[in-house]
PDB file of N, CA and C in Angstrom:
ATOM      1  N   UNK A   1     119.419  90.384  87.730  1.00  0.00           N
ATOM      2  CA  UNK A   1     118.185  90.883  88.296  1.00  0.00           C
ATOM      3  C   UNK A   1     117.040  89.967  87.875  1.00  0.00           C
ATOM      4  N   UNK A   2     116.131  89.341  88.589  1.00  0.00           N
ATOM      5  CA  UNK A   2     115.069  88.560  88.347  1.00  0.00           C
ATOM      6  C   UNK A   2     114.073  89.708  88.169  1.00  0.00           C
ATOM      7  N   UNK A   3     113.361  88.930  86.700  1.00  0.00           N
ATOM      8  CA  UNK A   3     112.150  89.646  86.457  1.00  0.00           C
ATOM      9  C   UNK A   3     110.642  89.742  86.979  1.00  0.00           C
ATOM     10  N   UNK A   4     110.170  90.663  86.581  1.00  0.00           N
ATOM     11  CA  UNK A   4     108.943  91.078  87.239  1.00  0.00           C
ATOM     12  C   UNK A   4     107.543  90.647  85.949  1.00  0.00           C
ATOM     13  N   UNK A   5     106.518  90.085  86.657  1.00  0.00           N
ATOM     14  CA  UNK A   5     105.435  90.382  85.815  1.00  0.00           C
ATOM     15  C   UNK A   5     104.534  91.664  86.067  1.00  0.00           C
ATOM     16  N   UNK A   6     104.914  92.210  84.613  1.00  0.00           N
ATOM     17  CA  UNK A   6     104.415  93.445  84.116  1.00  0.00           C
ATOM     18  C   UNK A   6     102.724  93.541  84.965  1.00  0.00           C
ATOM     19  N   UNK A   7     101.717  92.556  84.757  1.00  0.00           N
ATOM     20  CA  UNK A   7     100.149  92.627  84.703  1.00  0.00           C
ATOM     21  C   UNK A   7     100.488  92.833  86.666  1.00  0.00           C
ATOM     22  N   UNK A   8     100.774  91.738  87.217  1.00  0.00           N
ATOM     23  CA  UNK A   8     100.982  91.652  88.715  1.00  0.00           C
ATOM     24  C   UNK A   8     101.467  93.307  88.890  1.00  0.00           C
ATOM     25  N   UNK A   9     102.270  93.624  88.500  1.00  0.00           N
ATOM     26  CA  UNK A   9     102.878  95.464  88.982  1.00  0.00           C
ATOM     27  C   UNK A   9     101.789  96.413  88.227  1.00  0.00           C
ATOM     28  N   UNK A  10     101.333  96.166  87.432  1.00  0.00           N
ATOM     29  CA  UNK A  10     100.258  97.054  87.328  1.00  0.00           C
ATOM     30  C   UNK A  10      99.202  96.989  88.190  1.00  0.00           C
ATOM     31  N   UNK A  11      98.383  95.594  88.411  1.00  0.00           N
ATOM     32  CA  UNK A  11      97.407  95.105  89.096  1.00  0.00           C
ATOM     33  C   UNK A  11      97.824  95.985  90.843  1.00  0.00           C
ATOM     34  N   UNK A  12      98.806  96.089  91.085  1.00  0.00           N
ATOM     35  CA  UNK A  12      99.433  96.516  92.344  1.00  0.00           C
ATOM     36  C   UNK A  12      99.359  98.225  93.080  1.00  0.00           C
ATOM     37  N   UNK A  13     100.019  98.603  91.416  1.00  0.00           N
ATOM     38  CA  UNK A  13      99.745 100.363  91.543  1.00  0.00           C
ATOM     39  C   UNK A  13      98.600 100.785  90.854  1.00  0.00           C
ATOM     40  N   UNK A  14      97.704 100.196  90.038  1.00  0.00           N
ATOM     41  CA  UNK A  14      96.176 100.535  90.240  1.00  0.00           C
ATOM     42  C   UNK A  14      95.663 100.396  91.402  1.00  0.00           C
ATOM     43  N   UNK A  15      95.574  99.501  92.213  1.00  0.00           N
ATOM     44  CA  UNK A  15      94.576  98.964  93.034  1.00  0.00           C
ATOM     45  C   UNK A  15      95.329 100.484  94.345  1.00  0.00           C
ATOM     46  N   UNK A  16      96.714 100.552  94.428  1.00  0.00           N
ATOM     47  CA  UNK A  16      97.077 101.689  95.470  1.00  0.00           C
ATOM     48  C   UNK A  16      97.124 102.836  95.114  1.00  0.00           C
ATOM     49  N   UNK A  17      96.965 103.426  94.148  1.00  0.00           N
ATOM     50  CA  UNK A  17      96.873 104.539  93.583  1.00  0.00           C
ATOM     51  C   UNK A  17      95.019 104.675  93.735  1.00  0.00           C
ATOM     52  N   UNK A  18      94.258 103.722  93.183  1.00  0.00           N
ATOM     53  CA  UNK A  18      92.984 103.967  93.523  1.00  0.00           C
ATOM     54  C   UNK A  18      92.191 104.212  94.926  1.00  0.00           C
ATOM     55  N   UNK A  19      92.943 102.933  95.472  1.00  0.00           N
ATOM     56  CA  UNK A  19      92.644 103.373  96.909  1.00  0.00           C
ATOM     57  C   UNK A  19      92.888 104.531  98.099  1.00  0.00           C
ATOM     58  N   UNK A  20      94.111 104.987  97.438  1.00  0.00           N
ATOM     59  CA  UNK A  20      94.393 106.241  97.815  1.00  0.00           C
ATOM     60  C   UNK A  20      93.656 107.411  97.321  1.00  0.00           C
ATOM     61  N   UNK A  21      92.752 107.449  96.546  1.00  0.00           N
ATOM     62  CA  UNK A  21      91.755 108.755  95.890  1.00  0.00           C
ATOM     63  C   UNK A  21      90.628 108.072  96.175  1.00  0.00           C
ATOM     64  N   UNK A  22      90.165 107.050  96.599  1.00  0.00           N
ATOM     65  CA  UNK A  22      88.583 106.951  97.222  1.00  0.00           C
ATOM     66  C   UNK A  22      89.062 107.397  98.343  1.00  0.00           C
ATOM     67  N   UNK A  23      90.331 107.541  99.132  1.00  0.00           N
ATOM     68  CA  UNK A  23      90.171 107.225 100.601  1.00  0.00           C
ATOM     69  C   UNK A  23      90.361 108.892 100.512  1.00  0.00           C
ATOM     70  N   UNK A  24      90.550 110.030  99.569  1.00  0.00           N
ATOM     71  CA  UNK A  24      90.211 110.916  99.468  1.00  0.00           C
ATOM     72  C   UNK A  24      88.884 111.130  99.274  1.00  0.00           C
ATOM     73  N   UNK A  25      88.078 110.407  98.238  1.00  0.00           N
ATOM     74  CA  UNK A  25      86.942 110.747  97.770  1.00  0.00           C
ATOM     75  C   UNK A  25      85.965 110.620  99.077  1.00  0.00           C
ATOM     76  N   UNK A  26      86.279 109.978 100.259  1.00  0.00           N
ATOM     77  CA  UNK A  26      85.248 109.580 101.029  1.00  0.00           C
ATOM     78  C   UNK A  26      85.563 110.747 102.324  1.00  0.00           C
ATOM     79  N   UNK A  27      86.982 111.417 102.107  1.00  0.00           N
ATOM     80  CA  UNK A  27      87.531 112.234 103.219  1.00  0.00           C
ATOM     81  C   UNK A  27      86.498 113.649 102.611  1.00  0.00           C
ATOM     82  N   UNK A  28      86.449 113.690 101.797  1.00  0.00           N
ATOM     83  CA  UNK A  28      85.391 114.908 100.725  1.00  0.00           C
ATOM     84  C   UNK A  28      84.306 114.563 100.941  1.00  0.00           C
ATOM     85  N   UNK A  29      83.504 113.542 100.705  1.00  0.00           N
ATOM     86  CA  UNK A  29      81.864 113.157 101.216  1.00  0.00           C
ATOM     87  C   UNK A  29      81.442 113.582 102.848  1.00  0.00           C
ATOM     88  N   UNK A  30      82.733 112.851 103.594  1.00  0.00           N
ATOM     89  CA  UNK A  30      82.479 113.399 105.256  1.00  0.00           C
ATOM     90  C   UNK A  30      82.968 114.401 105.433  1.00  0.00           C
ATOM     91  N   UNK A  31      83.420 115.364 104.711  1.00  0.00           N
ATOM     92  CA  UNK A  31      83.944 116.526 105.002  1.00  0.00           C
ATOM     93  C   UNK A  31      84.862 117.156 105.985  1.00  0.00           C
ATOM     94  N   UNK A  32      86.013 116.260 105.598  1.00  0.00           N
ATOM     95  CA  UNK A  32      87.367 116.232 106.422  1.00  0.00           C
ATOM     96  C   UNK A  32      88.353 116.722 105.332  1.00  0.00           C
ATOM     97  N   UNK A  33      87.813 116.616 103.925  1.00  0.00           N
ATOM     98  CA  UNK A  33      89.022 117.138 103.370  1.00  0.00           C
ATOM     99  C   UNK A  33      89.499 118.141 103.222  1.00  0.00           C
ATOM    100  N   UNK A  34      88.926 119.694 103.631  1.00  0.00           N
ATOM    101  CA  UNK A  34      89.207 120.908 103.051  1.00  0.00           C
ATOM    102  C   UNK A  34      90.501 121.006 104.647  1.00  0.00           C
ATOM    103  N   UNK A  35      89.732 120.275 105.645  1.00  0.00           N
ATOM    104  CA  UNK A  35      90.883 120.478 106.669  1.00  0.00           C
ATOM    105  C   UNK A  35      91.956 120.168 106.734  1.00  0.00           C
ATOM    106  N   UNK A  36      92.031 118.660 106.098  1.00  0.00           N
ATOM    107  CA  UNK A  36      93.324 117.648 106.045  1.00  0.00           C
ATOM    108  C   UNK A  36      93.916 118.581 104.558  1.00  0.00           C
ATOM    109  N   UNK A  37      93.811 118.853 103.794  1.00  0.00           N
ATOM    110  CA  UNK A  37      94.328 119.955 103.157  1.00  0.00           C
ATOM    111  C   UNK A  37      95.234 121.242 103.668  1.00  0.00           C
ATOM    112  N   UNK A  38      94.275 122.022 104.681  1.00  0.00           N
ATOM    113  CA  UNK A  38      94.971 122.949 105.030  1.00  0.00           C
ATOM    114  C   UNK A  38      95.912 122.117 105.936  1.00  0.00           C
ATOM    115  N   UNK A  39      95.888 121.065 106.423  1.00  0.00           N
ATOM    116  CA  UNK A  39      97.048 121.227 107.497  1.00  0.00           C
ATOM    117  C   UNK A  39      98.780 120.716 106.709  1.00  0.00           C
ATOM    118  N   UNK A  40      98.000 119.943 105.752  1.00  0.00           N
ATOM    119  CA  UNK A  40      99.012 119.448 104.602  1.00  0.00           C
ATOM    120  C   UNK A  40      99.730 120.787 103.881  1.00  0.00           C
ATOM    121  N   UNK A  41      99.094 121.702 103.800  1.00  0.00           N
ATOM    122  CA  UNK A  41      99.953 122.988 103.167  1.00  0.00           C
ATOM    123  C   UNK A  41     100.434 123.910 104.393  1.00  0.00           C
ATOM    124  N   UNK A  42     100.010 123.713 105.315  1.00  0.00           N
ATOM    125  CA  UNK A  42     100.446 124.595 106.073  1.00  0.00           C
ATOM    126  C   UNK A  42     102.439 123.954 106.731  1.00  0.00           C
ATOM    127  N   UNK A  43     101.756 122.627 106.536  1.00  0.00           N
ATOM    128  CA  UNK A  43     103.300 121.708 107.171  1.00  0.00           C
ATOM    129  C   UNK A  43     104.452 122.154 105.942  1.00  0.00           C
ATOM    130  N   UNK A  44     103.890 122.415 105.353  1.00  0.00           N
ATOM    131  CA  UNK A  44     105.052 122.573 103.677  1.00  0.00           C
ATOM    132  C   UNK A  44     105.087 124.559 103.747  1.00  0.00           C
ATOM    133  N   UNK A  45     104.504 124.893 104.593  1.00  0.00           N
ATOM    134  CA  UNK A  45     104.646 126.432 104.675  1.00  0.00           C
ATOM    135  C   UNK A  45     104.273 127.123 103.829  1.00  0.00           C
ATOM    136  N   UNK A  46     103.243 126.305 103.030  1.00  0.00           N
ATOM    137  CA  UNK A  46     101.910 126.967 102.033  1.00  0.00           C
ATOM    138  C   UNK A  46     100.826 127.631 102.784  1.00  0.00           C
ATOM    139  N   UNK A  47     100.552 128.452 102.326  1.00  0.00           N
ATOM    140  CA  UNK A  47      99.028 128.828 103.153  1.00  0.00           C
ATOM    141  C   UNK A  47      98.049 128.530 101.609  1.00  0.00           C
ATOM    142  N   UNK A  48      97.001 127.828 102.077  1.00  0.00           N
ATOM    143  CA  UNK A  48      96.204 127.367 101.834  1.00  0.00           C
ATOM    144  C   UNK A  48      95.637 127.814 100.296  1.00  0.00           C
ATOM    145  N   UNK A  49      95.758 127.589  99.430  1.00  0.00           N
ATOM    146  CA  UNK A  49      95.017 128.323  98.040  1.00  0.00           C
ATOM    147  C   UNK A  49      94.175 128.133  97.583  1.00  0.00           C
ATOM    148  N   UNK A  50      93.295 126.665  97.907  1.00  0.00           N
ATOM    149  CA  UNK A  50      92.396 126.237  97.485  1.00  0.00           C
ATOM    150  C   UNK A  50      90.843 126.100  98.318  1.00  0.00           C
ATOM    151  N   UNK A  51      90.125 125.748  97.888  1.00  0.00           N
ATOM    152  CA  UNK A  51      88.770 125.451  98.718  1.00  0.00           C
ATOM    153  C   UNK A  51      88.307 124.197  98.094  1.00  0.00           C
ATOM    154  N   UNK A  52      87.486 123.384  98.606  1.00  0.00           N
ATOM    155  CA  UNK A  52      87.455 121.791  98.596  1.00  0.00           C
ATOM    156  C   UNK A  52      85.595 122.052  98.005  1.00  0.00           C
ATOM    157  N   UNK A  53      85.140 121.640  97.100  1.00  0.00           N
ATOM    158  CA  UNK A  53      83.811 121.391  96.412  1.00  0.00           C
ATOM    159  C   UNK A  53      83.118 120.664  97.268  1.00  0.00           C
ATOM    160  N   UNK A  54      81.896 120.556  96.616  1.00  0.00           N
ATOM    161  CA  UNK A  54      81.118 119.524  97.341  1.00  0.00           C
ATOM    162  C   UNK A  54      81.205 118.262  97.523  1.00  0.00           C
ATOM    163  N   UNK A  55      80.564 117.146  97.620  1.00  0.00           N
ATOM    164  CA  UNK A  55      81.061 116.116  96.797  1.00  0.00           C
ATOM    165  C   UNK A  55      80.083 115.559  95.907  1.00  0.00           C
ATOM    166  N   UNK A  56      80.557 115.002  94.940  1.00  0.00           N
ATOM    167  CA  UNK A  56      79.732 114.704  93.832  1.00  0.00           C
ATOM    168  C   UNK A  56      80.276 112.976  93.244  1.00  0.00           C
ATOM    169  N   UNK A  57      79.273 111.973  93.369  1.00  0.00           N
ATOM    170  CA  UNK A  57      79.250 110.547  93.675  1.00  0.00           C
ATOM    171  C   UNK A  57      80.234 110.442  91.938  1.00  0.00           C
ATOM    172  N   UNK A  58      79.072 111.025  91.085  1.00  0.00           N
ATOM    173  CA  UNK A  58      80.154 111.085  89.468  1.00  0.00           C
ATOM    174  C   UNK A  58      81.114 111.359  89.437  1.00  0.00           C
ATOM    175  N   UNK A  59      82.030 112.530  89.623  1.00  0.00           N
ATOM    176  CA  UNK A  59      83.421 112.628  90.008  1.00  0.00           C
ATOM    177  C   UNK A  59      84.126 111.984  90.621  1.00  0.00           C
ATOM    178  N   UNK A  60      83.727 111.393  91.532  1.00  0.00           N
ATOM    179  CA  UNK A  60      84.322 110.465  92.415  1.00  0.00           C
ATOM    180  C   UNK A  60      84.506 109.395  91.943  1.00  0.00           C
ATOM    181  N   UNK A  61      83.433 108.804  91.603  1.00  0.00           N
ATOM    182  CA  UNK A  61      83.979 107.754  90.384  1.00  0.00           C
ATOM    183  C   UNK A  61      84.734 107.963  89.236  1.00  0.00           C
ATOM    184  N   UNK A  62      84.819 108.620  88.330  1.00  0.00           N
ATOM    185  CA  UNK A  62      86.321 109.233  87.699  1.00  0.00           C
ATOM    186  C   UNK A  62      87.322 109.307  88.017  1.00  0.00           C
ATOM    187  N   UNK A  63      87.366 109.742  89.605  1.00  0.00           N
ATOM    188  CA  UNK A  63      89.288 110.329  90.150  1.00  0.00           C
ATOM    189  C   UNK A  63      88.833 108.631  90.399  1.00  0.00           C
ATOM    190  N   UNK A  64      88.424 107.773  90.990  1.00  0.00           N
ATOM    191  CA  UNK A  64      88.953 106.501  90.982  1.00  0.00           C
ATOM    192  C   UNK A  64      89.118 105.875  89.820  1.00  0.00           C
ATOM    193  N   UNK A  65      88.229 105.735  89.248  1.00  0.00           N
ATOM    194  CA  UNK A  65      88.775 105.393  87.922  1.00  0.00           C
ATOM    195  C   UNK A  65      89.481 105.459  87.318  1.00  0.00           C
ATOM    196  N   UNK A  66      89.793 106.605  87.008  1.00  0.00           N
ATOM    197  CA  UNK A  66      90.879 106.962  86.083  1.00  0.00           C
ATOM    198  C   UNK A  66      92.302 106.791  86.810  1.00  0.00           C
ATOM    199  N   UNK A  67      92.305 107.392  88.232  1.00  0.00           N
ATOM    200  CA  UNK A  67      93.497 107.118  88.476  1.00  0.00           C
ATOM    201  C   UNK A  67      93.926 105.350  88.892  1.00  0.00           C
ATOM    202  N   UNK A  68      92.836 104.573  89.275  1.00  0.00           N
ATOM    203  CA  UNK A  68      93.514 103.042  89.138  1.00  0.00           C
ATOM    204  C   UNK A  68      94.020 102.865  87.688  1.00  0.00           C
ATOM    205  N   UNK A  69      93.251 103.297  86.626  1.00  0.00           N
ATOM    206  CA  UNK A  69      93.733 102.919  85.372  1.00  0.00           C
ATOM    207  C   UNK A  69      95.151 103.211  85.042  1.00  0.00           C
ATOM    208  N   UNK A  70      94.932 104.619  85.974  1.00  0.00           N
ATOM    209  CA  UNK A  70      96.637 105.172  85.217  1.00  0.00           C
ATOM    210  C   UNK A  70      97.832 104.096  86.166  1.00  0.00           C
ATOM    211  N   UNK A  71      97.400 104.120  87.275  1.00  0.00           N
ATOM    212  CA  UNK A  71      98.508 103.410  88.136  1.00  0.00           C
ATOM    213  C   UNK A  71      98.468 102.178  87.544  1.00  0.00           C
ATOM    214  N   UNK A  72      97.550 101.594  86.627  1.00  0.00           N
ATOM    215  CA  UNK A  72      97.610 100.297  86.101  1.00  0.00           C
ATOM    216  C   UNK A  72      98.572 100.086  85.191  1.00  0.00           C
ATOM    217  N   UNK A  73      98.244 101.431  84.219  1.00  0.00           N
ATOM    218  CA  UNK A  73      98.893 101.620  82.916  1.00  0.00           C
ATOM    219  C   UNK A  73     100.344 101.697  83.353  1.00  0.00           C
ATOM    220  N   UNK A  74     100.988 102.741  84.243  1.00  0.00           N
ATOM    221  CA  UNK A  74     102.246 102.974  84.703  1.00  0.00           C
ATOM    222  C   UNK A  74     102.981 101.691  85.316  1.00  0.00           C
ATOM    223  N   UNK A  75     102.619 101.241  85.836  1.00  0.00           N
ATOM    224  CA  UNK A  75     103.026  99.497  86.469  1.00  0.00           C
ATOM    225  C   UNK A  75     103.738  98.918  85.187  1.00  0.00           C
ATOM    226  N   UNK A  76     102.499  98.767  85.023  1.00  0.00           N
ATOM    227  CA  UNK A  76     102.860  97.713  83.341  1.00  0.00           C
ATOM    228  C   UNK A  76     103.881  98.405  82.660  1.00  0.00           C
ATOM    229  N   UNK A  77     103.692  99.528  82.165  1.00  0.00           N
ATOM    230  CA  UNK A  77     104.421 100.437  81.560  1.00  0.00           C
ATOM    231  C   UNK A  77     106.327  99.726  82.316  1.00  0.00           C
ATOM    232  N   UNK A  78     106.442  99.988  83.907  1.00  0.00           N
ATOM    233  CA  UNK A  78     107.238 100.089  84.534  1.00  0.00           C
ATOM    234  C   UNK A  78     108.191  98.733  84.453  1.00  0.00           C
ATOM    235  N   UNK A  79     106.748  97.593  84.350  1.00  0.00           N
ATOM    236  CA  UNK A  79     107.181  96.155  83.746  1.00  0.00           C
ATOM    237  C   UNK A  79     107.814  95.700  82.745  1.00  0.00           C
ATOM    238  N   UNK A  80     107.331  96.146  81.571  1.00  0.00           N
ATOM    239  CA  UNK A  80     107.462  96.199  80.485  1.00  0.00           C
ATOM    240  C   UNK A  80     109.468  96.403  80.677  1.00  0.00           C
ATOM    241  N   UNK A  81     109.537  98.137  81.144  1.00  0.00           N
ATOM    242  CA  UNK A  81     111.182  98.405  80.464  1.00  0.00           C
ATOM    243  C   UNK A  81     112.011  97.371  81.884  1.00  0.00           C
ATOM    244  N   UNK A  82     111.545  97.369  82.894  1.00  0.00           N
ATOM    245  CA  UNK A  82     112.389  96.399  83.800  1.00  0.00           C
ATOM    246  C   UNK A  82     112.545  95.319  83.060  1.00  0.00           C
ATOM    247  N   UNK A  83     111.941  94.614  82.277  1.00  0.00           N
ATOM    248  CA  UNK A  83     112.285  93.382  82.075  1.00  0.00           C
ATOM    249  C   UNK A  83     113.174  93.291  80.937  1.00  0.00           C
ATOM    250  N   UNK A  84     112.483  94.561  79.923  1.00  0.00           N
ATOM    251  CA  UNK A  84     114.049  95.074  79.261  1.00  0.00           C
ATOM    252  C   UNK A  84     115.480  94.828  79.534  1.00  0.00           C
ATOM    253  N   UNK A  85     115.571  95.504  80.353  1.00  0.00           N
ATOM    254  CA  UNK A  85     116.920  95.766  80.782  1.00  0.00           C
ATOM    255  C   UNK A  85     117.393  95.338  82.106  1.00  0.00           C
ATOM    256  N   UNK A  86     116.466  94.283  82.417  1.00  0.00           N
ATOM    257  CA  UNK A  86     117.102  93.355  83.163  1.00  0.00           C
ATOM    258  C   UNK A  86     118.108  92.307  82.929  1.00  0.00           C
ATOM    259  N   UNK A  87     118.727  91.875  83.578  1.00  0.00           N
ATOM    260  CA  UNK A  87     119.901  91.034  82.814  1.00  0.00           C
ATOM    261  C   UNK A  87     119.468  89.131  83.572  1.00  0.00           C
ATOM    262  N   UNK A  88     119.138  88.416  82.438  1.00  0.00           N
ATOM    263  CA  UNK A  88     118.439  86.833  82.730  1.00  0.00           C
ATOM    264  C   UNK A  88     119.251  86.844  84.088  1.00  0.00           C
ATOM    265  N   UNK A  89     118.502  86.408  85.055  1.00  0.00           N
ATOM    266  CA  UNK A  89     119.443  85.204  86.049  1.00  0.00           C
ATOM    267  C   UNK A  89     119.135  84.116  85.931  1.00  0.00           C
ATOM    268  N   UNK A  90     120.499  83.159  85.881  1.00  0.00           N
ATOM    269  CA  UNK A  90     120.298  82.031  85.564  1.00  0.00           C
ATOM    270  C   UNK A  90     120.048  80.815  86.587  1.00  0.00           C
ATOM    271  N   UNK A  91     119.632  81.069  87.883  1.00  0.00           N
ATOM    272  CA  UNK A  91     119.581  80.395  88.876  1.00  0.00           C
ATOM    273  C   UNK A  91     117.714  80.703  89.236  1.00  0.00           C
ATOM    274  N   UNK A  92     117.135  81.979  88.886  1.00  0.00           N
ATOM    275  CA  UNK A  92     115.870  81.578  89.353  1.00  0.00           C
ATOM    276  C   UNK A  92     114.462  81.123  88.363  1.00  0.00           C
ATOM    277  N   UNK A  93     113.915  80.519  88.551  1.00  0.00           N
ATOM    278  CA  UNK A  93     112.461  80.556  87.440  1.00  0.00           C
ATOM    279  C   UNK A  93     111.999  82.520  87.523  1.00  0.00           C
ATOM    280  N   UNK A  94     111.165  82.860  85.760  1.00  0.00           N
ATOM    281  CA  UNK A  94     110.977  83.873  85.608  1.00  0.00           C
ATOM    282  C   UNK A  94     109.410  84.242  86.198  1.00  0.00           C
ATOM    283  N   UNK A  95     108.955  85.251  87.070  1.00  0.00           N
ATOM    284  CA  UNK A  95     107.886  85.513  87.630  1.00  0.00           C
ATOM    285  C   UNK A  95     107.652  84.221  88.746  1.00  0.00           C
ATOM    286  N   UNK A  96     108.341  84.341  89.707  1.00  0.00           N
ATOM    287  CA  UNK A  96     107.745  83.367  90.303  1.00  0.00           C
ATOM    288  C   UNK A  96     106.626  83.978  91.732  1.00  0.00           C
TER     289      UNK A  96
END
């Protein structure tokens, strides 16, 4: 198995994990999210439990934040044991 660089797979699932909660955070500012919600629980045969806040620019910066960080942290994290227990191949250069 050829290895992976750890920073590149983090750099990867931060940046999509973040972008996926602004592209919430901005569905909440225009006020599409309490809908795209219900239709998301209703497809799973939930009825609806929640109600969607206002939006608030500070929070929003947090759920992005924090969650690029975590998808950053988890990447790497993910890098880290792949390369573990990957086994050398001896035919390619490492991180290419």
């Amino acid at each position: 198995m050829d290895r992976i660089d750890p920073l590149r797979l983090g750099l990867t699932l931060g940046l999509g994990f973040g972008a996926s909660h602004l592209a919430w955070a901005l569905l909440v500012a225009l006020g599409g999210a309490g809908w795209a919600m219900d239709v998301v629980f209703r497809l799973h045969f939930i009825r609806p439990p929640f109600d969607v806040d206002g939006f608030d620019p500070v929070v929003a910066a947090y759920l992005v934040g924090l969650t690029t960080l975590g998808g950053f942290l988890a990447g790497w994290g993910l890098g880290v044991v792949w390369n573990l227990l990957a086994r050398p191949n001896r035919h390619t250069a490492p991180f290419r």
